[in-house]
Structures are given as C-alpha cells and as structure tokens.
Protein backbone atom coordinates (compact mmCIF):
# COMPACT_ATOMS: atom_id res chain seq x y z
CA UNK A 1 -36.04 -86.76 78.46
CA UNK A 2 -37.11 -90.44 79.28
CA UNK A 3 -40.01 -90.64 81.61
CA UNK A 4 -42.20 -93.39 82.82
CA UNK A 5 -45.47 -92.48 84.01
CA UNK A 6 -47.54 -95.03 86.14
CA UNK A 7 -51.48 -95.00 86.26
CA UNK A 8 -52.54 -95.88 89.88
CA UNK A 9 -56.23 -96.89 88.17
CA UNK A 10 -58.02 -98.28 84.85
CA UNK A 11 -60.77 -95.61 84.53
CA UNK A 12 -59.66 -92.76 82.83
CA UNK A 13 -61.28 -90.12 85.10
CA UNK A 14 -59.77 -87.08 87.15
CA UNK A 15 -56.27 -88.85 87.54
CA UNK A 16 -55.90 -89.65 84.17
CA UNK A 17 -57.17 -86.06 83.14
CA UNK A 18 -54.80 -84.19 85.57
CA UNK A 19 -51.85 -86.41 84.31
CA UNK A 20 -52.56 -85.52 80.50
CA UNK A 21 -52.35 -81.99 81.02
CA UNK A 22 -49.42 -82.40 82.77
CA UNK A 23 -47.56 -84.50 80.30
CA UNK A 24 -49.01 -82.16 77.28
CA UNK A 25 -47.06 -79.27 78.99
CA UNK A 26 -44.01 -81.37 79.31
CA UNK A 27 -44.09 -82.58 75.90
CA UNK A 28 -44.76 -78.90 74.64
CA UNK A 29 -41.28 -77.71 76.67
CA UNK A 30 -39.48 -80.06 74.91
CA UNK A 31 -38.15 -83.51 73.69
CA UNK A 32 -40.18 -85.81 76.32
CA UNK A 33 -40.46 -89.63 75.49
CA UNK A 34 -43.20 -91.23 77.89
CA UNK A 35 -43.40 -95.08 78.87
CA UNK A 36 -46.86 -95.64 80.34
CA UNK A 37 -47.65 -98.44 82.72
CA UNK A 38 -51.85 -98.76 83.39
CA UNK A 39 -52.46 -100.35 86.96
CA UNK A 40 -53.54 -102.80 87.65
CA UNK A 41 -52.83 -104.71 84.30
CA UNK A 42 -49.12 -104.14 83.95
CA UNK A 43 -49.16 -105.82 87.41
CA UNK A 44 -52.32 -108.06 87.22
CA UNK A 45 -50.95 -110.61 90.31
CA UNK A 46 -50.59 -109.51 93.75
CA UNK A 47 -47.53 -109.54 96.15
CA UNK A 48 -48.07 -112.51 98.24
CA UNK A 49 -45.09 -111.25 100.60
CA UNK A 50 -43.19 -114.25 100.00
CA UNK A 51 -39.97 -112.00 100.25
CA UNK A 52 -37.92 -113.85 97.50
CA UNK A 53 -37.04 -110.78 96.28
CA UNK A 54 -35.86 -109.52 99.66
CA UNK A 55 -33.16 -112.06 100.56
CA UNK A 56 -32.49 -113.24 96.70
CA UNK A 57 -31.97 -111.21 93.59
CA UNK A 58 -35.43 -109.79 92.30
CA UNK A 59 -35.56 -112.19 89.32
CA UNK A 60 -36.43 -114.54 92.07
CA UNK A 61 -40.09 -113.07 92.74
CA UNK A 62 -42.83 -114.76 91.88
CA UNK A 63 -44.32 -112.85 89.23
CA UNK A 64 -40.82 -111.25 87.54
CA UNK A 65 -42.15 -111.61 84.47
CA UNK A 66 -44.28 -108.18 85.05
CA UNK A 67 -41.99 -107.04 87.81
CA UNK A 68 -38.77 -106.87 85.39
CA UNK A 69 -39.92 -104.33 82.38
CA UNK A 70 -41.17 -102.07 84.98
CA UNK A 71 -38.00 -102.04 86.68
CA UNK A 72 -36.44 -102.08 83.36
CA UNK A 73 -37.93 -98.51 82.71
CA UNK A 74 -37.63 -96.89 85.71
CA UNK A 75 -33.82 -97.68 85.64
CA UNK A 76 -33.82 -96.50 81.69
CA UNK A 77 -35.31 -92.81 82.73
CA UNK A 78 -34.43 -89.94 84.13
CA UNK A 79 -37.90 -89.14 85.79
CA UNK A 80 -41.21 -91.08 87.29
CA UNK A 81 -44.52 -89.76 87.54
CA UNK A 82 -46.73 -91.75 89.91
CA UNK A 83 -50.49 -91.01 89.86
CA UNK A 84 -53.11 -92.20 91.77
CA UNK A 85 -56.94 -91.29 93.08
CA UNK A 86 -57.46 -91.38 96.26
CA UNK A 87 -59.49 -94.08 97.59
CA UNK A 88 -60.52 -95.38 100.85
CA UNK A 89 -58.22 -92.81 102.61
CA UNK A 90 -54.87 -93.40 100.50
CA UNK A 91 -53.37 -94.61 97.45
CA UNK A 92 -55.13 -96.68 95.33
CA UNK A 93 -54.36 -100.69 95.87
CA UNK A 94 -52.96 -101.25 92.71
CA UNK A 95 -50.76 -98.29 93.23
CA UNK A 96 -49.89 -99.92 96.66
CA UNK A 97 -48.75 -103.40 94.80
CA UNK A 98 -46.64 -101.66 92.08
CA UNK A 99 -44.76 -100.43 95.32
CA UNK A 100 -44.92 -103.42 97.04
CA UNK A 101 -43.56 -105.69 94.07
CA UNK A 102 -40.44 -103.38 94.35
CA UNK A 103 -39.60 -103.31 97.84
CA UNK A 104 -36.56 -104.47 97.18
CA UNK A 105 -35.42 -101.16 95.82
CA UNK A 106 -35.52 -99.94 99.40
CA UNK A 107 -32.21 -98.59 101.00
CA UNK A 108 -31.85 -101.79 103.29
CA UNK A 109 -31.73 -104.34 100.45
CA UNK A 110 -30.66 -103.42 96.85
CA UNK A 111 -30.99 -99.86 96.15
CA UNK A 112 -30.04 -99.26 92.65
CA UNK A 113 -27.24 -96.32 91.83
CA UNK A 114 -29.36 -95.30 88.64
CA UNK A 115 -32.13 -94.42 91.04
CA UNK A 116 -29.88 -91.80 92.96
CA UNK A 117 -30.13 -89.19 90.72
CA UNK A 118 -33.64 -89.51 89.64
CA UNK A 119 -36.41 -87.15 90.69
CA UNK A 120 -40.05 -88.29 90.74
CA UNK A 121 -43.50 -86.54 90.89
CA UNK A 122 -46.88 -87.74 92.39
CA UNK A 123 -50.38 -86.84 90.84
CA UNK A 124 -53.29 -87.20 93.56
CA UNK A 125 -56.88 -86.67 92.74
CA UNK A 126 -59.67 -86.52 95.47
CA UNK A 127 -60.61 -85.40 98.60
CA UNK A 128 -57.78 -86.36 100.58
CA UNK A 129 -55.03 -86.00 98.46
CA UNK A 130 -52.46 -85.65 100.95
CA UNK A 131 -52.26 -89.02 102.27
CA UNK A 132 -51.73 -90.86 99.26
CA UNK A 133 -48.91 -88.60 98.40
CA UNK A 134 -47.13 -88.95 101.98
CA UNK A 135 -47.13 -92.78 101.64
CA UNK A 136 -45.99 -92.63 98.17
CA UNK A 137 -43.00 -90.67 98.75
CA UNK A 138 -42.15 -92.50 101.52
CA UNK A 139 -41.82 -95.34 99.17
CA UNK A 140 -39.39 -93.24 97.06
CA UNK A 141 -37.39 -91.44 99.57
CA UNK A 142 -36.47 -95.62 100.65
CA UNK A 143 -35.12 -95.72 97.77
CA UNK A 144 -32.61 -92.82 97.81
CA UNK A 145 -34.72 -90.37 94.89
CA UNK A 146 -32.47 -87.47 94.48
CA UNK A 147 -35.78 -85.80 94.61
CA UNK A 148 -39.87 -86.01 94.85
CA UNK A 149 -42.35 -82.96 93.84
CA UNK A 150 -46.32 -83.38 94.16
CA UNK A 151 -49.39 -82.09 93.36
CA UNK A 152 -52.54 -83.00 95.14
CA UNK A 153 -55.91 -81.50 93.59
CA UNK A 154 -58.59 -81.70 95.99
CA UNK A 155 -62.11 -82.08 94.40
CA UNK A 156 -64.84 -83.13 95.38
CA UNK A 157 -66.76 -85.15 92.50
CA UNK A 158 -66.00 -88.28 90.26
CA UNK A 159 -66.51 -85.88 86.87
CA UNK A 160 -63.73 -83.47 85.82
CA UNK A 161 -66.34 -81.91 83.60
CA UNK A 162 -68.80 -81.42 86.45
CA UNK A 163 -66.41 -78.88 87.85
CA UNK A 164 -67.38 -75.26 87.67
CA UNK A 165 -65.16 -73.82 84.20
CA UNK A 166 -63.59 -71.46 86.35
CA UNK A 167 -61.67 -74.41 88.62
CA UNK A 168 -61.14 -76.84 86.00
CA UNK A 169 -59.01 -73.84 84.61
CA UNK A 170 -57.32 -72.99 87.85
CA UNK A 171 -56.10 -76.39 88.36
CA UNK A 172 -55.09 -76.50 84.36
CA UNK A 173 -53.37 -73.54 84.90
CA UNK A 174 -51.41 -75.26 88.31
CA UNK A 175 -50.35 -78.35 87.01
CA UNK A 176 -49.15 -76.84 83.39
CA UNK A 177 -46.88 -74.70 86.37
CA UNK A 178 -45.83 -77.45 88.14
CA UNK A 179 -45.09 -79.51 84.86
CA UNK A 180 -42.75 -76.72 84.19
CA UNK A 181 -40.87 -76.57 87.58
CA UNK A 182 -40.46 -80.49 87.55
CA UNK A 183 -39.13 -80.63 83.56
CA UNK A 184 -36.27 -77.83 84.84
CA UNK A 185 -36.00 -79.43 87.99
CA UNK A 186 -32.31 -80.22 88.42
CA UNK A 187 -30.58 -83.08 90.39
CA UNK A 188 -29.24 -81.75 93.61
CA UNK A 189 -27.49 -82.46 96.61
CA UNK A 190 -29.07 -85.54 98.00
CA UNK A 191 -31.81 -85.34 100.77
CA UNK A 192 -30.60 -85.87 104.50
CA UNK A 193 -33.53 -88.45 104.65
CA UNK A 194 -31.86 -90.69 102.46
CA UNK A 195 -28.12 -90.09 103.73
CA UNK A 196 -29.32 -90.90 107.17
CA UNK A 197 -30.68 -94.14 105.65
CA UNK A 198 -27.85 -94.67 104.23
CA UNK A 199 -25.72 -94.94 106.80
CA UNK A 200 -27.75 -96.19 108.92
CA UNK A 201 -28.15 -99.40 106.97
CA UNK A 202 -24.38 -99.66 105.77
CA UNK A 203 -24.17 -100.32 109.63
CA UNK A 204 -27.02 -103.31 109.36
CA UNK A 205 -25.98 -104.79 106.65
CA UNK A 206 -22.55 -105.14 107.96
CA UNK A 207 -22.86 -105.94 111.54
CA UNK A 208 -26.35 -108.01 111.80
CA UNK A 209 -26.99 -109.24 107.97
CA UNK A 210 -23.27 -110.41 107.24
CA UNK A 211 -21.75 -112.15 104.41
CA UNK A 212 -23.26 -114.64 102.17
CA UNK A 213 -26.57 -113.09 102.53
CA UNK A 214 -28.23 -111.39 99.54
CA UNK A 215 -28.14 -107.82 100.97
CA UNK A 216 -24.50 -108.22 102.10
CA UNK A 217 -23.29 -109.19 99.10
CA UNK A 218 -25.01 -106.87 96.59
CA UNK A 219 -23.74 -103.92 99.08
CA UNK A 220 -20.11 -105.32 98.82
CA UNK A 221 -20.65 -105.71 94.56
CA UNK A 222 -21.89 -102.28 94.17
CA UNK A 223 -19.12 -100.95 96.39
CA UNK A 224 -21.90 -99.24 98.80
CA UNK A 225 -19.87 -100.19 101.89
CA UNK A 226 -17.37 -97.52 100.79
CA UNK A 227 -17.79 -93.92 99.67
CA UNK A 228 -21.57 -92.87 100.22
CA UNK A 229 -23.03 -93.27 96.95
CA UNK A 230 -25.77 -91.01 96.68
C-alpha cells in the first residue's frame, strides 16, 4: 500500500509522536510504503490567491514547482494521512496552505478521478482537536474522497513524555486500533456529500461557467458531464 503522509508542523512533538505509532502499526500489518511531506518546507511559499490555478491548469500556479510532486503523490497512492497540532483554534497554517495550494482539486474545478476512490485519515493533537479535523475534511470531502477517518487526541501539554504512563498507553493503544481499521478500510459506495456536489456543480459548470473556460473544458475531457463518476 502507497501512502503519503503530510506533517502539518516542523517540531517533532505530540503530532509527530502520534503519527509514528500509527504508521509503525501500519507498517507491522503489512507491505506499507510511506512518502512523507514536512510542512512547511515541502511548501516553503505561500498561496497569494492569485487563482491561476483555478481558471488555468494547475501547472499555471505560481509556485508549481512544490505544488506538482505533492500532487504527484497523492494521485500515485491509495491513502493520505494528514496531521496537524492544533494551534490558535484550528489547523496549523502550514497545514492550511498545503490545502490552499490545491484548491483546485475541489469538485467545482478539476477534481481528479484517482482521488475518488481514495480514503484519507487526519491526526490532531491538542486541546481542541476537533476543529482542525472538521476543516480538514471539509477540504477532502471537496474533493470527492471515497472516504475520511480521524483521530483527535486531546491533551493538554506540549510533552508527550510529560503525560502520566498510564495515558500515553491508552492513546498508544487507540491509534495502533484505529491504524488497523483504516489499513482494512475498504473503498465504498461514495458519500452523499460528494454526490450532491457533484451534481450540483455539473449544473454550474454547464449553465454559468460555459465553454472555453478552464473548468468547462476539463469537465467535458474527463467525461464528468456524463455518467457520475464517483
């Protein structure tokens, strides 16, 4: 199994912690190759919203040059793992323009097939895990994942060793589970969400975008104004 893993932060604390022990457990279930991408350097520029990228053909953004191997990956594997601390009540801003620099993957402009049958999880550290992770698979569901599983450990210090022994082992013990459910996950039906995108935008695209605009004509090359693709 092919599997790029994105680091929402340089320091190797809690995320990075949680996300080793549940990529050990994957690895130890079976053949797992891992692609890791550490934020913020595999995207050192920010997205200047420009929107090349959303009316042209994403080689078109300003900083493709980083943009392109991560989308290279993600297309190349059959899951994602996105992990991030919380900070300053959500995601962490270099998790935020990873996402950003791939807007176009989004339903209304050029969702990619490969992505349809994907599944994704989200790692959260901190003490509001939950936001971070709603955002996040907001992100993905725009994109028409098949499916997106999460974990969010709540905690309440900067030091995974500073945790009492008898929680660092509980949460061990739940992401080693959920490391388990997500390697057997298996692609399903896809989520009303993203059908109901879908459709919705077919209608856009066609009516109010129209031809000879980038969106419009990807749609038409991909055949997406047909038979629903996901």
């Amino acid at each position: 199994m092919d599997i790029t893993v994105f680091y929402g932060s340089p320091r190797k604390g809690n995320t990075y912690t949680a996300t080793t022990i549940f990529t050990e457990e994957l690895k130890r279930l079976g053949a797992v190759n891992i692609t890791e991408f550490y934020l913020p350097e595999a995207i050192p520029e920010f997205c200047t919203g420009c929107q090349k990228c959303l009316g042209n053909p994403n080689s078109s953004c300003p900083h493709a040059e980083y943009v392109e191997p991560v989308l290279a990956s993600i297309l190349k594997s059959e899951a994602l793992i996105f992990t991030t601390p919380h900070f300053a009540c959500n995601m962490s801003g270099a998790m935020k323009n990873l996402l950003d620099h791939l807007d176009f993957l989004t339903m209304n402009v050029a969702p990619r097939k490969e992505i349809f049958k994907k599944r994704a999880f989200i790692i959260t550290t901190g003490s509001g895990s939950a936001a971070a992770i709603k955002l996040i698979r907001n992100y993905l569901m725009n994109w028409g994942m098949n499916r997106v599983y999460s974990i969010g450990i709540r905690m309440f210090t900067d030091k995974w060793d500073k945790m009492p022994t008898n929680k660092q082992k509980r949460i061990d013990r739940k992401l080693r589970k959920a490391a388990n459910h997500f390697y057997r996950a298996k692609t399903k039906h896809p989520c009303i969400y993203s059908v109901f995108m879908y459709h919705i935008f077919k209608s856009v695209i066609r009516r109010y975008i129209g031809k000879g605009n980038y969106p419009f004509e990807y749609w038409k090359e991909q055949g997406y104004f047909g038979k629903c693709p996901l």
